[in-house]
C-alpha atoms as a PDB file:
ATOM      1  CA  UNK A   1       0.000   0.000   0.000  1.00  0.00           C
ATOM      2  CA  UNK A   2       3.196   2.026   0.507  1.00  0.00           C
ATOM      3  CA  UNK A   3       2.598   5.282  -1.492  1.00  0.00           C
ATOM      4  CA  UNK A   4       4.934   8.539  -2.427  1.00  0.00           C
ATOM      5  CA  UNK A   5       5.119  10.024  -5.801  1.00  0.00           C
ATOM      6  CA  UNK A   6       8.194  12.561  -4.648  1.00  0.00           C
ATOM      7  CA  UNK A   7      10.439  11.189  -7.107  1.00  0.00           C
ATOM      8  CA  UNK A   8       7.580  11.503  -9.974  1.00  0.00           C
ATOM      9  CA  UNK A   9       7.860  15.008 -10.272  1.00  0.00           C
ATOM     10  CA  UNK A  10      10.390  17.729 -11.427  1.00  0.00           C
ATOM     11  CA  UNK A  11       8.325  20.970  -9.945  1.00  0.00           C
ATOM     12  CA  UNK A  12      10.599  22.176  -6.942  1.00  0.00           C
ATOM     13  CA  UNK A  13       7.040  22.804  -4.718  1.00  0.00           C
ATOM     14  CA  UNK A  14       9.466  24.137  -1.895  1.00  0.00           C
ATOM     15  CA  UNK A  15       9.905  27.105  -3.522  1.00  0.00           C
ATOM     16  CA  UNK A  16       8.171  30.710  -3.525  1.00  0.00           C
ATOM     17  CA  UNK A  17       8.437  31.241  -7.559  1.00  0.00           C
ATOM     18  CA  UNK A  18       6.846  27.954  -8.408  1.00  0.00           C
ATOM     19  CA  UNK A  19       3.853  28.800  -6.408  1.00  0.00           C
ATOM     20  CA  UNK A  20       3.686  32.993  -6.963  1.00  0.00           C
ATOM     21  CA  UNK A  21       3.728  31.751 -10.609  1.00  0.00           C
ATOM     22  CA  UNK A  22       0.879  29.780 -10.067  1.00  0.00           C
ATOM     23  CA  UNK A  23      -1.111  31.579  -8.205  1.00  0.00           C
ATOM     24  CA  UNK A  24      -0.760  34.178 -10.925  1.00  0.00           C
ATOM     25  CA  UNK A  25      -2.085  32.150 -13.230  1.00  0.00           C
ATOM     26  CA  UNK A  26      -4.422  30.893 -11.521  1.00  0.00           C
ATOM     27  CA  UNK A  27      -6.075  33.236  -8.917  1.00  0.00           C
ATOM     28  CA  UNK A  28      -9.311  30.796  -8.582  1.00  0.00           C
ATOM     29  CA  UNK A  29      -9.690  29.562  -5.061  1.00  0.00           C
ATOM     30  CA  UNK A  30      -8.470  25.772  -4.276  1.00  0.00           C
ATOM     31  CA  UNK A  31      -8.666  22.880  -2.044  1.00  0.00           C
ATOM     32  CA  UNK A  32      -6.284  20.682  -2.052  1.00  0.00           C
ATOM     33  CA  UNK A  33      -7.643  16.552  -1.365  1.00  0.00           C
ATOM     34  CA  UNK A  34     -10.548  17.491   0.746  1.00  0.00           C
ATOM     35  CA  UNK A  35     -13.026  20.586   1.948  1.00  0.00           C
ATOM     36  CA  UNK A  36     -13.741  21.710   4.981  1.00  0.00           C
ATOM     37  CA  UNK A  37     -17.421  19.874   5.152  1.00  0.00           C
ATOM     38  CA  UNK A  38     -15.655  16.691   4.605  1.00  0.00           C
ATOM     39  CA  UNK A  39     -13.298  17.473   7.444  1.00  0.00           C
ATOM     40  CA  UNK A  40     -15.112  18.874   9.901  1.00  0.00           C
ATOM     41  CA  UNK A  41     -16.466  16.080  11.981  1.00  0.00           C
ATOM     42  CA  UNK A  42     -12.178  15.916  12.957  1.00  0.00           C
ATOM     43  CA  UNK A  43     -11.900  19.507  12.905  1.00  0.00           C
ATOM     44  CA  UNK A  44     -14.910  19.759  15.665  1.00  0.00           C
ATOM     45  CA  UNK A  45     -13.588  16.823  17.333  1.00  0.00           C
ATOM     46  CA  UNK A  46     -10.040  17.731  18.144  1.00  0.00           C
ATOM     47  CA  UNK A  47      -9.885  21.555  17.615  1.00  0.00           C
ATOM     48  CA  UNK A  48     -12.263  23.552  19.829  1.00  0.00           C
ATOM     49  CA  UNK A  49     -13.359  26.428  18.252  1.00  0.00           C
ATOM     50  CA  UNK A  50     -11.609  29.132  21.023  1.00  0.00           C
ATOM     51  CA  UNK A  51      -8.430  27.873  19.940  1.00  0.00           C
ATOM     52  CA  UNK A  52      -5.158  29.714  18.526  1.00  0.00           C
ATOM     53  CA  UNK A  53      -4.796  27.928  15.087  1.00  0.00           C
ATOM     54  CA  UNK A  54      -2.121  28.156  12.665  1.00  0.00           C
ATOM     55  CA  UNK A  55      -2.436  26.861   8.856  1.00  0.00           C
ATOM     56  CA  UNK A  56       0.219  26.451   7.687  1.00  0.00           C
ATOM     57  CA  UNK A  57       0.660  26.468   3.559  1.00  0.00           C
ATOM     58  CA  UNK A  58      -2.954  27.760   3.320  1.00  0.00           C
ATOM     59  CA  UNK A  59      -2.735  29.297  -0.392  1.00  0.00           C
ATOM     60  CA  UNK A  60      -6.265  30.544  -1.749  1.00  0.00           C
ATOM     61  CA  UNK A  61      -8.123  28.135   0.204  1.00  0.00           C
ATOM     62  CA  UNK A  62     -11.108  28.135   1.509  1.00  0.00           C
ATOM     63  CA  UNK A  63     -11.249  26.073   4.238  1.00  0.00           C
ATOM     64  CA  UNK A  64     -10.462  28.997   7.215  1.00  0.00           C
ATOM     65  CA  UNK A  65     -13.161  30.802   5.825  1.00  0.00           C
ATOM     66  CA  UNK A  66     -15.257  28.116   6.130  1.00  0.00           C
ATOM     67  CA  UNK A  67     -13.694  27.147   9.679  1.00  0.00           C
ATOM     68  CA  UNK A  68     -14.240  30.675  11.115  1.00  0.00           C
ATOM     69  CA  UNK A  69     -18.183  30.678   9.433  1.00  0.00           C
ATOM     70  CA  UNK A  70     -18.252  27.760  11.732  1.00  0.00           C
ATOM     71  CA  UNK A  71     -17.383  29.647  15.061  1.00  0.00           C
ATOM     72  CA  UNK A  72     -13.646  29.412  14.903  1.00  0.00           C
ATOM     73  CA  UNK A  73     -11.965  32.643  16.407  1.00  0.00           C
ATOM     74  CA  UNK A  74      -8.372  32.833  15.556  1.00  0.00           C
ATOM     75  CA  UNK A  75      -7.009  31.778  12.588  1.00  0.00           C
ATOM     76  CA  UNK A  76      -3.342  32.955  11.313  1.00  0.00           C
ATOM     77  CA  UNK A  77      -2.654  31.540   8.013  1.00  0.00           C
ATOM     78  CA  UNK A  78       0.662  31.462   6.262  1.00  0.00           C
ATOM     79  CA  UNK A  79       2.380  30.700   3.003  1.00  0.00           C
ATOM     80  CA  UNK A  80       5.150  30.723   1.114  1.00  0.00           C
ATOM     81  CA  UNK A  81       3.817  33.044  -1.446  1.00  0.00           C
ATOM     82  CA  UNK A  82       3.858  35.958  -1.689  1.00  0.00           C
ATOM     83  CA  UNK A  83       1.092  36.490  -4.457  1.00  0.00           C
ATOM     84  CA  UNK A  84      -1.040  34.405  -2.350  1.00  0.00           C
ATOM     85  CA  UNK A  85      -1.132  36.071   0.384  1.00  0.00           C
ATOM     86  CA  UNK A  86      -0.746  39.548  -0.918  1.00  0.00           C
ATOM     87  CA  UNK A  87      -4.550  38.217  -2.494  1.00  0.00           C
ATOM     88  CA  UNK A  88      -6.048  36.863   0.850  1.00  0.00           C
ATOM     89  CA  UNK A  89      -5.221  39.651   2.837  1.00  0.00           C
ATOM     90  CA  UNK A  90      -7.041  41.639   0.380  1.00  0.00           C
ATOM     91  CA  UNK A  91      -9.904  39.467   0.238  1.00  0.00           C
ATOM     92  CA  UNK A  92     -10.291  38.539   3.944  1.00  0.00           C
ATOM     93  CA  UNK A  93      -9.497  42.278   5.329  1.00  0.00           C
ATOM     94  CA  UNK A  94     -12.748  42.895   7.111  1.00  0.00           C
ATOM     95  CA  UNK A  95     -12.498  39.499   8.877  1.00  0.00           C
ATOM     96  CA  UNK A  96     -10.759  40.002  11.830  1.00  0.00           C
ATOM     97  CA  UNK A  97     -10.557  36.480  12.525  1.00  0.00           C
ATOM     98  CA  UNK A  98      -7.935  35.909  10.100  1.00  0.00           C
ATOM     99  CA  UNK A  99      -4.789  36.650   9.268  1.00  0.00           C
ATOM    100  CA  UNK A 100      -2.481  36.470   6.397  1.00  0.00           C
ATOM    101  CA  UNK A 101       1.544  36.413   6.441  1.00  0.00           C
ATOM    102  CA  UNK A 102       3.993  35.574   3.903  1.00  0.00           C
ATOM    103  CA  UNK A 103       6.304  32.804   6.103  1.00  0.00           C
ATOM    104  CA  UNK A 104       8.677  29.516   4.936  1.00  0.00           C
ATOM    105  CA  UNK A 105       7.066  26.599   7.200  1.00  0.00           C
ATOM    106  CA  UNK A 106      10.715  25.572   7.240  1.00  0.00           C
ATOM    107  CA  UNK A 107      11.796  28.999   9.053  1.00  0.00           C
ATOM    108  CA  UNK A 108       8.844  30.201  11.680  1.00  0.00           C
ATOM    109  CA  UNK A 109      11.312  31.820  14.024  1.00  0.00           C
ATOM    110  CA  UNK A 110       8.506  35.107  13.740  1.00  0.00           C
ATOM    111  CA  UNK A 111       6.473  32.963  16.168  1.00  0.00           C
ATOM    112  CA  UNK A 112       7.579  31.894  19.695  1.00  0.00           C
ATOM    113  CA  UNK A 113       7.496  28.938  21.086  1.00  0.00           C
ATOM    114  CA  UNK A 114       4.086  27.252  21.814  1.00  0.00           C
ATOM    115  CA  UNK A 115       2.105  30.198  20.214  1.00  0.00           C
ATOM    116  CA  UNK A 116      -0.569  27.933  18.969  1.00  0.00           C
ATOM    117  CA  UNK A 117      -3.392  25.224  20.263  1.00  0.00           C
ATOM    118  CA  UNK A 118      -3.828  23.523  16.897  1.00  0.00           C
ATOM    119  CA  UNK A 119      -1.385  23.817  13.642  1.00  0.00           C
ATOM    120  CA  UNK A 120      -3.786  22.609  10.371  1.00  0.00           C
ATOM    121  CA  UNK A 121      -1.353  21.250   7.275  1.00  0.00           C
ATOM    122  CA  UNK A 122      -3.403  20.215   4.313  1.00  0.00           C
ATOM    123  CA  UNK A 123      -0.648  19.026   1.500  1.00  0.00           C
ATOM    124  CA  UNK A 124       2.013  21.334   3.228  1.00  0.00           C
ATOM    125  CA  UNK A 125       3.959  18.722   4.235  1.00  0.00           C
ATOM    126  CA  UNK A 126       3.572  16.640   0.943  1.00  0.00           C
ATOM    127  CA  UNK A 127       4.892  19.376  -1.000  1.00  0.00           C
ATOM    128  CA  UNK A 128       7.909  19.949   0.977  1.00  0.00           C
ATOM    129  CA  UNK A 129       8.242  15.760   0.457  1.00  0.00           C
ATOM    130  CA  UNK A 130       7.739  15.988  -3.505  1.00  0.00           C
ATOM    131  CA  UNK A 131      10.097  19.049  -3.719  1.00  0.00           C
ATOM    132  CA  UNK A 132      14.155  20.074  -3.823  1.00  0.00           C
ATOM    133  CA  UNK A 133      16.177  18.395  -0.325  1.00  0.00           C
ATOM    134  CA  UNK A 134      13.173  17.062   0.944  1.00  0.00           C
ATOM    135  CA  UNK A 135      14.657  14.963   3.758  1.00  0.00           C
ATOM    136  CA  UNK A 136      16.423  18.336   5.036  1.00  0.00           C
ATOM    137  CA  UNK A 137      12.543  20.239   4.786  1.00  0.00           C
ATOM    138  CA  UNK A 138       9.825  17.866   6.133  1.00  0.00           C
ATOM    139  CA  UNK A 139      12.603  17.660   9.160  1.00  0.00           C
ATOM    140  CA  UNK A 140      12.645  21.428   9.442  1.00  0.00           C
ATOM    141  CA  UNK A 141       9.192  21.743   8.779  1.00  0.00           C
ATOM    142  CA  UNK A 142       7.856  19.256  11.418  1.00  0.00           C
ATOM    143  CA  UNK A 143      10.386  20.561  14.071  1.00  0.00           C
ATOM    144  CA  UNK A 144       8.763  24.750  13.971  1.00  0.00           C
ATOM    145  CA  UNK A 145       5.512  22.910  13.907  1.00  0.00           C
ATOM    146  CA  UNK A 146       6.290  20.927  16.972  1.00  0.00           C
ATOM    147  CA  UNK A 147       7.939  24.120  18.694  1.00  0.00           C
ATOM    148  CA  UNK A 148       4.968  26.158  17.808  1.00  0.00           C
ATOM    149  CA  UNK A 149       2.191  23.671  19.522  1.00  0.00           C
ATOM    150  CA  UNK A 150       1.457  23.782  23.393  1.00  0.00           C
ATOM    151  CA  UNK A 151       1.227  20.630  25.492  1.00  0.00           C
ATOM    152  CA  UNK A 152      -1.939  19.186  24.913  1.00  0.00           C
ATOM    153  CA  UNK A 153      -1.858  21.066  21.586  1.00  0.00           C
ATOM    154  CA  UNK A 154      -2.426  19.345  17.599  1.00  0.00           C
ATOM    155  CA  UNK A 155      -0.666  18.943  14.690  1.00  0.00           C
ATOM    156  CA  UNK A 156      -3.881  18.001  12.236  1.00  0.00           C
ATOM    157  CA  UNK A 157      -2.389  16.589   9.216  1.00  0.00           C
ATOM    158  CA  UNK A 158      -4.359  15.754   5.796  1.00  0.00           C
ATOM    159  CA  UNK A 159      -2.007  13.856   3.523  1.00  0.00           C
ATOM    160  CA  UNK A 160      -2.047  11.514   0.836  1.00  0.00           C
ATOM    161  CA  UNK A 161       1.215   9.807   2.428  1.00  0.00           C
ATOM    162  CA  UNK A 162       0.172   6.442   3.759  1.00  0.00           C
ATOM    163  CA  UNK A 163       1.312   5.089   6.949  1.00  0.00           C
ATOM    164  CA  UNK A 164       4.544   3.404   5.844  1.00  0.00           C
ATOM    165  CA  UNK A 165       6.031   6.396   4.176  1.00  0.00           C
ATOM    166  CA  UNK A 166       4.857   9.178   7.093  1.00  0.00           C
ATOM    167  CA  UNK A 167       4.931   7.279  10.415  1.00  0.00           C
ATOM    168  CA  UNK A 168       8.757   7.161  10.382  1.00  0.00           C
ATOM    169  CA  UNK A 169       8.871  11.400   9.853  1.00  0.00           C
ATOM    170  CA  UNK A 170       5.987  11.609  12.173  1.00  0.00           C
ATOM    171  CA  UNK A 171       7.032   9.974  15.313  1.00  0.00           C
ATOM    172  CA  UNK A 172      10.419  11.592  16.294  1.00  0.00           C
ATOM    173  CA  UNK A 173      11.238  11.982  19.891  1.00  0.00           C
ATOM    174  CA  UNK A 174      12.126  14.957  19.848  1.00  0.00           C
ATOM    175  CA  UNK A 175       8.426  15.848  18.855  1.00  0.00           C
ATOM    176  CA  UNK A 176       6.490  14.063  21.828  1.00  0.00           C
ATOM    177  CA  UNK A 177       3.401  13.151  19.876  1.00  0.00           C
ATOM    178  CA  UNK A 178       0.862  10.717  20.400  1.00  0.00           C
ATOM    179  CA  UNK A 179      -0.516  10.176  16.959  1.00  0.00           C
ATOM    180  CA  UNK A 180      -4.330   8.951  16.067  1.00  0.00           C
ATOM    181  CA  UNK A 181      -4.470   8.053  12.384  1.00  0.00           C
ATOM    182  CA  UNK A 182      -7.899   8.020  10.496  1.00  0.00           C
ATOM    183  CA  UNK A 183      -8.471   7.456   6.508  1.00  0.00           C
ATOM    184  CA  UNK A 184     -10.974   8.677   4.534  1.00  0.00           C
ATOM    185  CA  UNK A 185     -11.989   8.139   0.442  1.00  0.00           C
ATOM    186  CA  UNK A 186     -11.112  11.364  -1.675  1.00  0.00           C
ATOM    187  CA  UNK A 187     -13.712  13.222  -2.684  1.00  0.00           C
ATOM    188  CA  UNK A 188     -16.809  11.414  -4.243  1.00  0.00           C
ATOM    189  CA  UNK A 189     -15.451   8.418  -4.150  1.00  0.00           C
ATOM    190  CA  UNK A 190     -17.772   5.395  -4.917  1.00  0.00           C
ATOM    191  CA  UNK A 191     -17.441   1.890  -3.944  1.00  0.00           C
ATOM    192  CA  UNK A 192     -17.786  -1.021  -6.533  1.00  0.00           C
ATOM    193  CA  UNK A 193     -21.088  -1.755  -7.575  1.00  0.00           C
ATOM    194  CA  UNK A 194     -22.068   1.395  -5.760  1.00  0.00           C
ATOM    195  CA  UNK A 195     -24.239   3.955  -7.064  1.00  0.00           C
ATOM    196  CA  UNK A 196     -23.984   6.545  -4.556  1.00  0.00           C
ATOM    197  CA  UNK A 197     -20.377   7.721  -2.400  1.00  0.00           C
ATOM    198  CA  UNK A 198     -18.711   6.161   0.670  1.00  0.00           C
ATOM    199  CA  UNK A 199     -20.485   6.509   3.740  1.00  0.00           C
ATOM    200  CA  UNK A 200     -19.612   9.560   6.434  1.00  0.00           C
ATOM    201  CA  UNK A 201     -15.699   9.518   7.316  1.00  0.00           C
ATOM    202  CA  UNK A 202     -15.217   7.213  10.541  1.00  0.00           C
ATOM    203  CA  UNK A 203     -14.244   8.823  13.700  1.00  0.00           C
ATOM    204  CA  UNK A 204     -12.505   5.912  15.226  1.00  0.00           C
ATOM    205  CA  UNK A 205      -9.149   5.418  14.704  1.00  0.00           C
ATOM    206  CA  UNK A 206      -7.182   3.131  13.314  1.00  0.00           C
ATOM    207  CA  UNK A 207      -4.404   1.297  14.721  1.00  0.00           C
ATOM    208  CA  UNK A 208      -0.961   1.664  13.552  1.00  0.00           C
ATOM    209  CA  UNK A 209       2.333   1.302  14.843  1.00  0.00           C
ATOM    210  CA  UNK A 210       5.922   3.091  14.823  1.00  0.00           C
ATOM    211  CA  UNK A 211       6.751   1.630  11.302  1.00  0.00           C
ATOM    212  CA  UNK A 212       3.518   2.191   9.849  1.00  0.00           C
ATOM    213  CA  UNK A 213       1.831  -1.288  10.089  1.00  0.00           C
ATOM    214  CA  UNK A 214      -1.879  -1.238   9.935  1.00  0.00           C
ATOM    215  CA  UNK A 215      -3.760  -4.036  11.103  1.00  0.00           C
ATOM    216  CA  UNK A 216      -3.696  -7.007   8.382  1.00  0.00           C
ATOM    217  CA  UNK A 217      -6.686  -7.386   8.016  1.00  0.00           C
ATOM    218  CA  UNK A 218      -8.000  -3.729   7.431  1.00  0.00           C
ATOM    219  CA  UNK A 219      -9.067  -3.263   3.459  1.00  0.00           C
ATOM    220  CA  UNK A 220      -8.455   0.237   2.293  1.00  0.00           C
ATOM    221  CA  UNK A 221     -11.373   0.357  -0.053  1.00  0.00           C
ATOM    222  CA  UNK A 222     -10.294   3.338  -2.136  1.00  0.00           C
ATOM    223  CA  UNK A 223      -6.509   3.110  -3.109  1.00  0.00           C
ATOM    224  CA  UNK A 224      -6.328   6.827  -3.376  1.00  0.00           C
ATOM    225  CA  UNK A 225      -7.796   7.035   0.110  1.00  0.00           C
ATOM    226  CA  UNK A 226      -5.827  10.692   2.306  1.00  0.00           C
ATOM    227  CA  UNK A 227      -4.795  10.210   5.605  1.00  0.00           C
ATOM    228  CA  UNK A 228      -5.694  11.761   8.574  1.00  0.00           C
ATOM    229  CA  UNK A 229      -2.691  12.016  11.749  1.00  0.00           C
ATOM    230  CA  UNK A 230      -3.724  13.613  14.849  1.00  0.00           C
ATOM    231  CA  UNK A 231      -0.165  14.100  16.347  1.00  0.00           C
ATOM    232  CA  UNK A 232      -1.181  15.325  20.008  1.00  0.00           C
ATOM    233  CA  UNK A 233       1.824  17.308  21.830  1.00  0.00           C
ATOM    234  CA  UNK A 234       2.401  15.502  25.164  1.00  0.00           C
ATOM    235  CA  UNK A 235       4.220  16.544  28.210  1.00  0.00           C
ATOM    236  CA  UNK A 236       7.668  14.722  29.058  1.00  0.00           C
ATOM    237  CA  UNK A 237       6.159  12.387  31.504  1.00  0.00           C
ATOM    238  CA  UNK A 238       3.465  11.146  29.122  1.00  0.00           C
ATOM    239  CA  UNK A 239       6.147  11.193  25.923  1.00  0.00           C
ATOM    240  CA  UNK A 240       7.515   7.677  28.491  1.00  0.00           C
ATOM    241  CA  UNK A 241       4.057   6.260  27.086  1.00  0.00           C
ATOM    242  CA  UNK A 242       4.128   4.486  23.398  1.00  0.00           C
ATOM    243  CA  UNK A 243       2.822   7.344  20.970  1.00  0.00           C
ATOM    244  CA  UNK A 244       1.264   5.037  18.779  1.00  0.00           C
ATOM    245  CA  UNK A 245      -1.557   2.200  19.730  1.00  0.00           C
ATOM    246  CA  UNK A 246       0.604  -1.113  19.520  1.00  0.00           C
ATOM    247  CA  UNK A 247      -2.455  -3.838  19.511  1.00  0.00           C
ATOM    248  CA  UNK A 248      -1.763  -7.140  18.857  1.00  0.00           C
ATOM    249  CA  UNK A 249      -3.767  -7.613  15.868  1.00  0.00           C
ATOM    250  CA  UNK A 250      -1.332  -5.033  13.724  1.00  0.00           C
ATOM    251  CA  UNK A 251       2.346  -6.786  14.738  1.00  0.00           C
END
């Protein structure tokens, strides 16, 4: 099931002028894998809405629009581009709930430490993967994202990296996480002999361990499926406790 197309792709998605180009070509707002109504049952589940949240890579999305129409009250979003953000700002200046800054993920140092409840990454991450010196980035990445969370805080990630190829990045010590994984179909997916899409996402999670290993007998029933990983930031004396369920059926 193990699935990463980094070494598929010549764009360098790390980069500002790949995506102020783009955006200037393309101005149209964009979701990447899933929207917000799809998401929200997690959202609402792990992220109350009086929290400090920071989204990171948030281009012309529309998904903290949609978040703060749904009560949310702080939102900072940030990007790599330029373009992009020079456009939200504009767009979202009477909201006060949200704000717009031009920031490298990789480089956060404007924040200090543990300025945030909940830190949102939809593709963020997988760009930095499919991009130029990705295994110096994701690294860099994941460690300001950890820094920026408070104990008890989230690191909600939406990715189409499957266990096997995110667990090992995901579960550094250094990060004290206890991670929840939950899968969902992409968008509109439809199940064989179905006439109608899959059923409401699942909130229970699914078991997985350190290496990525989900349980042998679990059937992924769309192949294109995106991944869920609640990485929750513990304290040190609960980082002593595994950070991933180990259950006998999975080893």
């Amino acid at each position: 099931m193990q699935r990463d197309v980094s070494s598929l792709n010549t764009y360098n998605y790390g980069d500002a002028l790949y995506w102020d180009t783009r955006y200037v070509q393309d101005a149209l707002s964009f979701d990447w894998y899933q929207r917000y109504s799809s998401l929200r049952p997690f959202v609402r589940s792990f992220v109350p809405t009086s929290s400090r949240i920071l989204m990171v890579g948030c281009g012309n999305s529309l998904m903290s629009e949609d978040m703060v129409n749904d009560e949310y009250e702080e939102i900072m979003n940030v990007d790599i581009s330029s373009v992009a953000i020079e456009m939200m700002q504009t767009k979202y200046a009477s909201i006060p709930q949200l704000k717009y800054m031009q920031m490298d993920v990789r480089d956060m140092s404007y924040f200090a430490d543990e300025s945030f409840d909940s830190v949102i990454d939809k593709g963020t991450l997988d760009s930095l993967m499919c991009g130029n010196d990705a295994p110096l980035s994701a690294p860099r990445m994941l460690g300001e994202v950890s820094r920026l969370i408070k104990p008890g805080g989230t690191y909600f990630l939406i990715t189409y990296g499957d266990p096997k190829v995110r667990m090992p990045h995901l579960t550094h010590s250094a990060y004290n996480w206890k991670i929840s994984l939950y899968i969902i179909p992409r968008p509109g997916f439809k199940k064989p002999g179905s006439c109608s899409s899959s059923e409401k996402p699942c909130l229970e999670a699914i078991p997985v361990t350190r290496e990525g290993m989900l349980p042998y007998d679990y059937v992924l029933e769309d192949p294109d499926s995106h991944f869920i990983y609640i990485c929750k930031k513990i304290d040190e004396e609960e980082a002593l406790v595994p950070s991933y369920p180990l259950m006998e059926d999975v080893l």
